[in-house]
Protein backbone atom coordinates (compact mmCIF):
# COMPACT_ATOMS: atom_id res chain seq x y z
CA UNK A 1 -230.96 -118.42 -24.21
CA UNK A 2 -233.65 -120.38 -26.21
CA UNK A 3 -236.75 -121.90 -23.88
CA UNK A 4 -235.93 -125.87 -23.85
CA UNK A 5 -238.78 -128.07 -26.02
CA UNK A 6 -240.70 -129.84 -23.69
CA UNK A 7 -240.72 -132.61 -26.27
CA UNK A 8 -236.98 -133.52 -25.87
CA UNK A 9 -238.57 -134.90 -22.89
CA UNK A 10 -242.34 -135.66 -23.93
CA UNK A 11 -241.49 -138.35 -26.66
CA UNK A 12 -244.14 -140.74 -25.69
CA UNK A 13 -247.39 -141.54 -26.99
CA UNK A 14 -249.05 -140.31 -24.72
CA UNK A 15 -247.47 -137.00 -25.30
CA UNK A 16 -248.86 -137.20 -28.83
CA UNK A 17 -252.29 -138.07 -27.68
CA UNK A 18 -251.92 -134.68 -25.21
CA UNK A 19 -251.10 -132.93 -28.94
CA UNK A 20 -254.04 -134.47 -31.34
CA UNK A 21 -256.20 -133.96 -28.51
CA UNK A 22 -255.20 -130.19 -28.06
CA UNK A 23 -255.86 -129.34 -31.52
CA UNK A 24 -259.03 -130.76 -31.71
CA UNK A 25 -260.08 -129.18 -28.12
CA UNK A 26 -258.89 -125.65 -30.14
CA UNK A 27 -261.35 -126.45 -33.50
CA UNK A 28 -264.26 -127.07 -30.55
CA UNK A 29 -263.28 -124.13 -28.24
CA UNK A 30 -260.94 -122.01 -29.37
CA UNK A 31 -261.47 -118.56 -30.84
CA UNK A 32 -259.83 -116.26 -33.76
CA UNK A 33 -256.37 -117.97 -35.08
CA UNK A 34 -255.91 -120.98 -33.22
CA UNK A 35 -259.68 -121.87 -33.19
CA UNK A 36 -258.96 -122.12 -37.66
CA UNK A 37 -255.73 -124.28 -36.78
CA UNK A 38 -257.49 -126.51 -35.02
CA UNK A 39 -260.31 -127.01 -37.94
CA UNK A 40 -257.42 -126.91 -40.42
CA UNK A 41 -256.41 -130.07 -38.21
CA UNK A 42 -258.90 -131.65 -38.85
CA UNK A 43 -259.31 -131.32 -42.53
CA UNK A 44 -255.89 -132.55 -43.46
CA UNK A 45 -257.16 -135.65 -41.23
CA UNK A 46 -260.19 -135.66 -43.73
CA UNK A 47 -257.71 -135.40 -46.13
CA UNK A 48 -256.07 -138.55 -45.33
CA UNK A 49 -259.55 -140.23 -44.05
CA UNK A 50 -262.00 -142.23 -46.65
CA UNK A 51 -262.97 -139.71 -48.38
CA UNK A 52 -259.69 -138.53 -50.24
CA UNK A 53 -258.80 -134.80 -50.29
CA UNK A 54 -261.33 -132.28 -49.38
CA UNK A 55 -259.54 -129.18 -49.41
CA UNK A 56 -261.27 -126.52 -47.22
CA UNK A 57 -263.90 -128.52 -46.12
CA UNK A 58 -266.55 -126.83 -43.85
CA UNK A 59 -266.01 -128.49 -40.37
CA UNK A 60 -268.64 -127.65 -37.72
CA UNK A 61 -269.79 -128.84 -34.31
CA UNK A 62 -266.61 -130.64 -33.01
CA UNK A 63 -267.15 -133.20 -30.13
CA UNK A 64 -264.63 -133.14 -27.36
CA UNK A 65 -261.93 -135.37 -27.98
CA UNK A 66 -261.74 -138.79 -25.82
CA UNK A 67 -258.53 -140.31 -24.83
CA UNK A 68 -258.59 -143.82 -24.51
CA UNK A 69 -262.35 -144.45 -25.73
CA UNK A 70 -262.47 -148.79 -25.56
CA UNK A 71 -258.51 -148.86 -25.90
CA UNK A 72 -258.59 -146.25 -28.81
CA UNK A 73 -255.78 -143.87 -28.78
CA UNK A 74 -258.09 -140.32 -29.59
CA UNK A 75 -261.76 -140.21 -30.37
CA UNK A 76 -264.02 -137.41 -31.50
CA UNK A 77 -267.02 -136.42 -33.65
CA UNK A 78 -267.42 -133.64 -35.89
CA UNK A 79 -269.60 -132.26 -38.84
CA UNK A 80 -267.92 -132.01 -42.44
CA UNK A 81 -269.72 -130.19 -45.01
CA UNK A 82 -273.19 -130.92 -43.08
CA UNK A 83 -272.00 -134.76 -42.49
CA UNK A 84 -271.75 -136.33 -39.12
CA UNK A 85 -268.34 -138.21 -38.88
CA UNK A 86 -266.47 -140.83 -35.99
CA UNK A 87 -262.94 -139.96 -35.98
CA UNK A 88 -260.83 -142.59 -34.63
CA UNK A 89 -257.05 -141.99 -34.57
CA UNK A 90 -254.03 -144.94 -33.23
CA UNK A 91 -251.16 -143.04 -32.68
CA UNK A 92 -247.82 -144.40 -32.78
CA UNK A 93 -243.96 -143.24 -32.48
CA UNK A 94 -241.63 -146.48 -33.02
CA UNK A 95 -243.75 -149.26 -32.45
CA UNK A 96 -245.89 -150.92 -34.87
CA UNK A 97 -250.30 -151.98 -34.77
CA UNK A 98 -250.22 -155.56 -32.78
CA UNK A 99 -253.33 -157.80 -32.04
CA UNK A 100 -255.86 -156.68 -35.07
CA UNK A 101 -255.94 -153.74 -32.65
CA UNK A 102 -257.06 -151.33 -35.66
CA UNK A 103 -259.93 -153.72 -36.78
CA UNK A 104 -260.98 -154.26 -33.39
CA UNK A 105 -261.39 -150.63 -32.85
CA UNK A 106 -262.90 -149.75 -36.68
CA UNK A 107 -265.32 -152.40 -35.49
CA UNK A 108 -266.32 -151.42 -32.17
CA UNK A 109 -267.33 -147.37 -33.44
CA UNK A 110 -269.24 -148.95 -36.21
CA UNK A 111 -271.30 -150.84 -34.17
CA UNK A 112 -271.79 -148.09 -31.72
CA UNK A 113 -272.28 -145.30 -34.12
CA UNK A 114 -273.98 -147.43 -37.28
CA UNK A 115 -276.06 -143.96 -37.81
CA UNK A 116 -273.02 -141.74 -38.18
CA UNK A 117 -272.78 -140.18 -41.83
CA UNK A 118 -269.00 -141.89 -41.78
CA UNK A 119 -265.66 -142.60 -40.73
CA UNK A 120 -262.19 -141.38 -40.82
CA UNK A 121 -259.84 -144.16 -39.69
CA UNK A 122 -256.62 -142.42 -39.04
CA UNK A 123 -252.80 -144.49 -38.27
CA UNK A 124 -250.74 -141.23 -36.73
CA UNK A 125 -246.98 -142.00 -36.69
CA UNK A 126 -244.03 -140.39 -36.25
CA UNK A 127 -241.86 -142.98 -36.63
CA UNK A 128 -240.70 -144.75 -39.82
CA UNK A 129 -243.29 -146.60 -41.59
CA UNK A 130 -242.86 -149.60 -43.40
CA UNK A 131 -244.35 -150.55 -46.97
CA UNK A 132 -245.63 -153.65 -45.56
CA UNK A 133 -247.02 -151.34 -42.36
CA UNK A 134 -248.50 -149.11 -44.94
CA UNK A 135 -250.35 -151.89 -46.72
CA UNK A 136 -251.68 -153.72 -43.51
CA UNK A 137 -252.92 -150.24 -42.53
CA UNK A 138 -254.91 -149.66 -46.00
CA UNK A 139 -256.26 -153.09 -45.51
CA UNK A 140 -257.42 -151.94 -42.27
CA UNK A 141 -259.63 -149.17 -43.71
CA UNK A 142 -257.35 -146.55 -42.20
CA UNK A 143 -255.07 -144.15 -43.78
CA UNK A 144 -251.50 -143.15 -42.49
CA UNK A 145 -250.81 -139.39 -41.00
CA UNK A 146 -247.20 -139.49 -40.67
CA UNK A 147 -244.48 -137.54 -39.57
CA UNK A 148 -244.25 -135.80 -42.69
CA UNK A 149 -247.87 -135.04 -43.09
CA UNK A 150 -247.86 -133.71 -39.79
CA UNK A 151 -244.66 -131.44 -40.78
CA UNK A 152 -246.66 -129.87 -43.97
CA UNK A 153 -249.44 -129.62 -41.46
CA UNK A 154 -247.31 -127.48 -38.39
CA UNK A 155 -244.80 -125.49 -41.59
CA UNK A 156 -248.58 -123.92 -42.73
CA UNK A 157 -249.29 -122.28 -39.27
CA UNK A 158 -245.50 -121.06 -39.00
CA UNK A 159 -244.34 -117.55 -38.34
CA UNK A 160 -245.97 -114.84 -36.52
CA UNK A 161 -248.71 -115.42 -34.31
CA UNK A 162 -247.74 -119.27 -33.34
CA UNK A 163 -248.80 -120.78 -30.75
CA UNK A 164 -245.19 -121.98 -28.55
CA UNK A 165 -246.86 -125.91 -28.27
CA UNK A 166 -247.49 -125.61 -32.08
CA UNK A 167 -243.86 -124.18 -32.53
CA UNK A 168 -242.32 -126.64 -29.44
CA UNK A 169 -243.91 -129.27 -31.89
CA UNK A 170 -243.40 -128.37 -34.93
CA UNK A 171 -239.04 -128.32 -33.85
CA UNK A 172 -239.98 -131.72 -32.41
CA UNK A 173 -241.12 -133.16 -35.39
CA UNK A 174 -238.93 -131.23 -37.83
CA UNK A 175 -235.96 -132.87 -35.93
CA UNK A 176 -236.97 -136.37 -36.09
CA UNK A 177 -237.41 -135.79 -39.48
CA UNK A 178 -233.69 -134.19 -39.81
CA UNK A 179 -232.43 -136.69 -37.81
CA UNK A 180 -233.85 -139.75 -39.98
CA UNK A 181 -231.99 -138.33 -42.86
CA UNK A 182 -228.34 -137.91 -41.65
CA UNK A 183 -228.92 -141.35 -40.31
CA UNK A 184 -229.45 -142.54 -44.05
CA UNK A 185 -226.70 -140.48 -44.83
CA UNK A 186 -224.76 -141.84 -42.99
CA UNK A 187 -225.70 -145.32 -43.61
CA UNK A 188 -225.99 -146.11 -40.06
CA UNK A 189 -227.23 -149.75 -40.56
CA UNK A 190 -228.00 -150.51 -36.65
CA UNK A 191 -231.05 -148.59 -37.89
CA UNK A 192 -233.89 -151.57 -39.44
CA UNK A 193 -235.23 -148.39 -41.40
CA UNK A 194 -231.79 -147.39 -42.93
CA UNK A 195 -231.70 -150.87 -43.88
CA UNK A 196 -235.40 -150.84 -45.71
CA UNK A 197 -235.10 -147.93 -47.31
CA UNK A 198 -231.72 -149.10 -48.87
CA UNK A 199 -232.84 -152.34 -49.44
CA UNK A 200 -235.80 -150.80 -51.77
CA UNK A 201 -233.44 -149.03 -53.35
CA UNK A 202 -231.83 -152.10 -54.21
CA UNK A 203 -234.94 -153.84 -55.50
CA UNK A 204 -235.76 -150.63 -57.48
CA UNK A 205 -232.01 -151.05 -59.54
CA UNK A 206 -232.38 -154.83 -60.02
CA UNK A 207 -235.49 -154.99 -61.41
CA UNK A 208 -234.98 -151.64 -63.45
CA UNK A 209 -231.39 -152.83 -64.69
CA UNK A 210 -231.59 -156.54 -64.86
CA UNK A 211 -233.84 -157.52 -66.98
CA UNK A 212 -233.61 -161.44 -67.06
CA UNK A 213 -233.49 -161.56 -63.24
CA UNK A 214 -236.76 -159.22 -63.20
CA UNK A 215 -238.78 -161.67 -65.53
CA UNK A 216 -241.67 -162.41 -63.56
CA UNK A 217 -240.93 -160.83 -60.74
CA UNK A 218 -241.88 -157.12 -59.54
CA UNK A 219 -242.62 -154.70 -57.01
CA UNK A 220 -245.17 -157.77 -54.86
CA UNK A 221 -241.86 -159.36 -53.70
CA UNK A 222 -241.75 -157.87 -49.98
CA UNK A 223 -238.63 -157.21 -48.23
CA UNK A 224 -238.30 -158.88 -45.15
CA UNK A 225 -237.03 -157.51 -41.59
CA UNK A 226 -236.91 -158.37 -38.51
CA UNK A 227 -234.58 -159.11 -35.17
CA UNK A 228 -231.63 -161.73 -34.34
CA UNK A 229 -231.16 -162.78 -31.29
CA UNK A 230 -228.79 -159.82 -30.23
CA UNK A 231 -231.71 -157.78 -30.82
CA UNK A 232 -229.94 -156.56 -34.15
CA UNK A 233 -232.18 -155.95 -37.59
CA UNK A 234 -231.64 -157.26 -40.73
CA UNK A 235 -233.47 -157.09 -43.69
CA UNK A 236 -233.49 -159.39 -46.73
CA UNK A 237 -234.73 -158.86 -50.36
CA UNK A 238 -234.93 -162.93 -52.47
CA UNK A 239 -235.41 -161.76 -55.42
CA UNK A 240 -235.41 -165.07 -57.15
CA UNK A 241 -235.92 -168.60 -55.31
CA UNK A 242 -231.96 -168.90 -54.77
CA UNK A 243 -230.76 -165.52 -54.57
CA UNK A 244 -231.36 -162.91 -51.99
CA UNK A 245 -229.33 -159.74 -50.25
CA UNK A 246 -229.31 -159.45 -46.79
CA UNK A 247 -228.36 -156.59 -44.10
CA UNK A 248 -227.52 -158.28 -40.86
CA UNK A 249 -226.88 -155.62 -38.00
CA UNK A 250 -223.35 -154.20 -38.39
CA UNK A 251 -222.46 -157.13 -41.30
CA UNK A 252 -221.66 -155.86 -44.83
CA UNK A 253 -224.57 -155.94 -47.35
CA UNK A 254 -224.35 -160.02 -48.52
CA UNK A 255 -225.53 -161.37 -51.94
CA UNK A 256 -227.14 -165.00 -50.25
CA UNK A 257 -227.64 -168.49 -52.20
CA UNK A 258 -230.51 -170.65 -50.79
CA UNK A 259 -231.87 -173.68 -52.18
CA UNK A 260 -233.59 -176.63 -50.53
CA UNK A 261 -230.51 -178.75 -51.81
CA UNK A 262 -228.10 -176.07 -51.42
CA UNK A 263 -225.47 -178.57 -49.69
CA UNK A 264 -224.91 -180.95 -52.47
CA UNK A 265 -225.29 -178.43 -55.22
CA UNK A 266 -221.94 -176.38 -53.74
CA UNK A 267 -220.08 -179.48 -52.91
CA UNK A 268 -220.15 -180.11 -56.89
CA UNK A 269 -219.13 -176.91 -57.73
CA UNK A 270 -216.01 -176.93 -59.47
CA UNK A 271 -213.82 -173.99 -60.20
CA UNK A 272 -215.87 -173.10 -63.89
CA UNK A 273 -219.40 -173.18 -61.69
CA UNK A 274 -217.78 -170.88 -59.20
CA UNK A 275 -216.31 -168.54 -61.01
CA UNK A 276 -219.45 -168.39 -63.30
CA UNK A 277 -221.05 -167.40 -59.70
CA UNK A 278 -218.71 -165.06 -59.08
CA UNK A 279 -219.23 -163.01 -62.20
CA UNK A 280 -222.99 -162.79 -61.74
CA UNK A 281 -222.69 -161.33 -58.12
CA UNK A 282 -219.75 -158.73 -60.08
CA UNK A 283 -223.02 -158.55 -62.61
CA UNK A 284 -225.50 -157.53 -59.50
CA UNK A 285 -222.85 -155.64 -57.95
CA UNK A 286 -222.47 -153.34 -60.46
CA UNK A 287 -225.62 -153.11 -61.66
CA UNK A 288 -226.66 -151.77 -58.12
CA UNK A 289 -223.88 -148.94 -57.78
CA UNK A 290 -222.19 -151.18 -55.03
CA UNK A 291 -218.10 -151.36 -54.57
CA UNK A 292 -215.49 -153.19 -52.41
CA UNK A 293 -216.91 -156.15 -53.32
CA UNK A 294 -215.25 -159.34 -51.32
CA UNK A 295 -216.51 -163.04 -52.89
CA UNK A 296 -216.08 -165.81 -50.57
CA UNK A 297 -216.25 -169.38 -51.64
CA UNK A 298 -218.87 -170.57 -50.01
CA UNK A 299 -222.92 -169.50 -49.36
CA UNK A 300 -222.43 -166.10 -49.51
CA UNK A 301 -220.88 -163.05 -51.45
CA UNK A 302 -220.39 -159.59 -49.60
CA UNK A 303 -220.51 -156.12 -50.73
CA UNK A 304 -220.24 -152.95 -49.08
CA UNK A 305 -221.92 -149.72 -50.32
């Protein structure tokens, strides 16, 4: 019978902090095998830090890692290729950065360490991360580590020899990673991410297949999530100022008409104007892959996938 993953039960952050902070206690103390897996840690967080990809960097003279450090999730020094660096990592699973928490921390090791060499601002996740997410990290200074990276990371230290937390982990992380796909599979949209990701795939096939509706527009238009007031997502993509999809919790993907005068331009609608509307959300439709389409008269057109 197979030894039960401690992470089926560990799936906090906290748990994660335990992990980031064990690796980096093994590139400080840590002999032979799992003293190189720790320092191989630690490069692919150079990797991701601010100064791009540094292959197999010379790290040296580890600090211990601090938990906690002024509110920051893990915090440690070490030397790369002869330069001093702060490491400063915010380490997420489902949630998102709140409160300018990542500048407040960038801030606060900058002023305490102004005579370090550098810094490598690291946003850990295991969760889904959003393109807008992404972006406000970047802005931020820091880099994302996700689940992914982290995968790559665990899959080279694999096989004989591996340490049971690395392999415990490693499973952990493979299966939220296997589980994320069969939930797109299976279009589960009480998921906000299974809505994202197929609402960029959406964007991608309008503005790559309709040209006259792309005119202008591009990849800078964001798509829009959030929470109603059952606590379901939805996600919306307006990809002109009238026209927008929308995935509202368990509701059909809906082709949605907004104007500011929206009211009196549908009560003159006559049966030419509507079916003129009707053939451009057939247009969309199929331009998108999408069947079963259902046209209501009214505000909104629905589609399933």
């Amino acid at each position: 019978m197979p030894t039960p993953n401690i992470f089926r039960f560990a799936t906090k952050e906290l748990s994660q902090d335990a992990v980031i902070c064990w690796l980096v206690a093994c590139a400080r103390e840590a002999d032979g095998t799992l003293g190189e897996c720790g320092r191989s840690f630690v490069r692919a967080l150079v990797k991701h830090g601010p100064h791009g990809d540094q292959g197999q960097c010379d790290v040296t003279d580890v600090g211990p890692p601090q938990r906690q450090r002024e509110g920051i999730d893990v915090y440690f020094r070490a030397t790369i290729d002869g330069r001093r660096v702060t490491f400063v990592i915010e380490d997420k699973t489902d949630t998102e950065m709140h409160s300018d928490q990542l500048k407040r921390y960038s801030d606060s090791v900058r002023q305490d360490d102004e005579h370090e060499d550098g810094f490598c601002l690291v946003y850990y996740k295991t969760g889904y991360v959003y393109d807008d997410e992404r972006d406000e990290v970047k802005n931020a200074g820091y880099r994302v580590f996700d689940a992914e990276d982290m995968q790559r990371f665990l899959a080279g230290h694999a096989g004989r020899g591996e340490h049971e937390i690395l392999r415990q982990y490693r499973e952990h992380i493979d299966g939220i990673l296997s589980e994320r796909r069969e939930q797109l599979l299976r279009w589960d949209r009480s998921h906000a991410f299974v809505q994202y990701e197929f609402m960029r795939g959406l964007r991608a096939a309008l503005l790559a297949r309709c040209e006259e509706w792309a005119t202008g527009l591009g990849e800078e238009i964001p798509i829009l999530r959030g929470a109603n007031r059952s606590g379901d997502p939805w996600t919306q993509y307006w990809f002109c100022d009238a026209l927008g999809w929308r995935i509202d919790g368990s509701q059909p993907l809906r082709l949605r008409v907004f104007t500011p005068d929206a009211g009196k331009r549908f009560a003159g609608w006559n049966a030419d104007t509507w079916n003129m509307w009707t053939e451009t959300f057939q247009r969309l439709l199929g331009a998108c892959s999408l069947t079963e389409a259902q046209v209501t008269r009214g505000c909104t057109a629905r589609a399933h996938s």
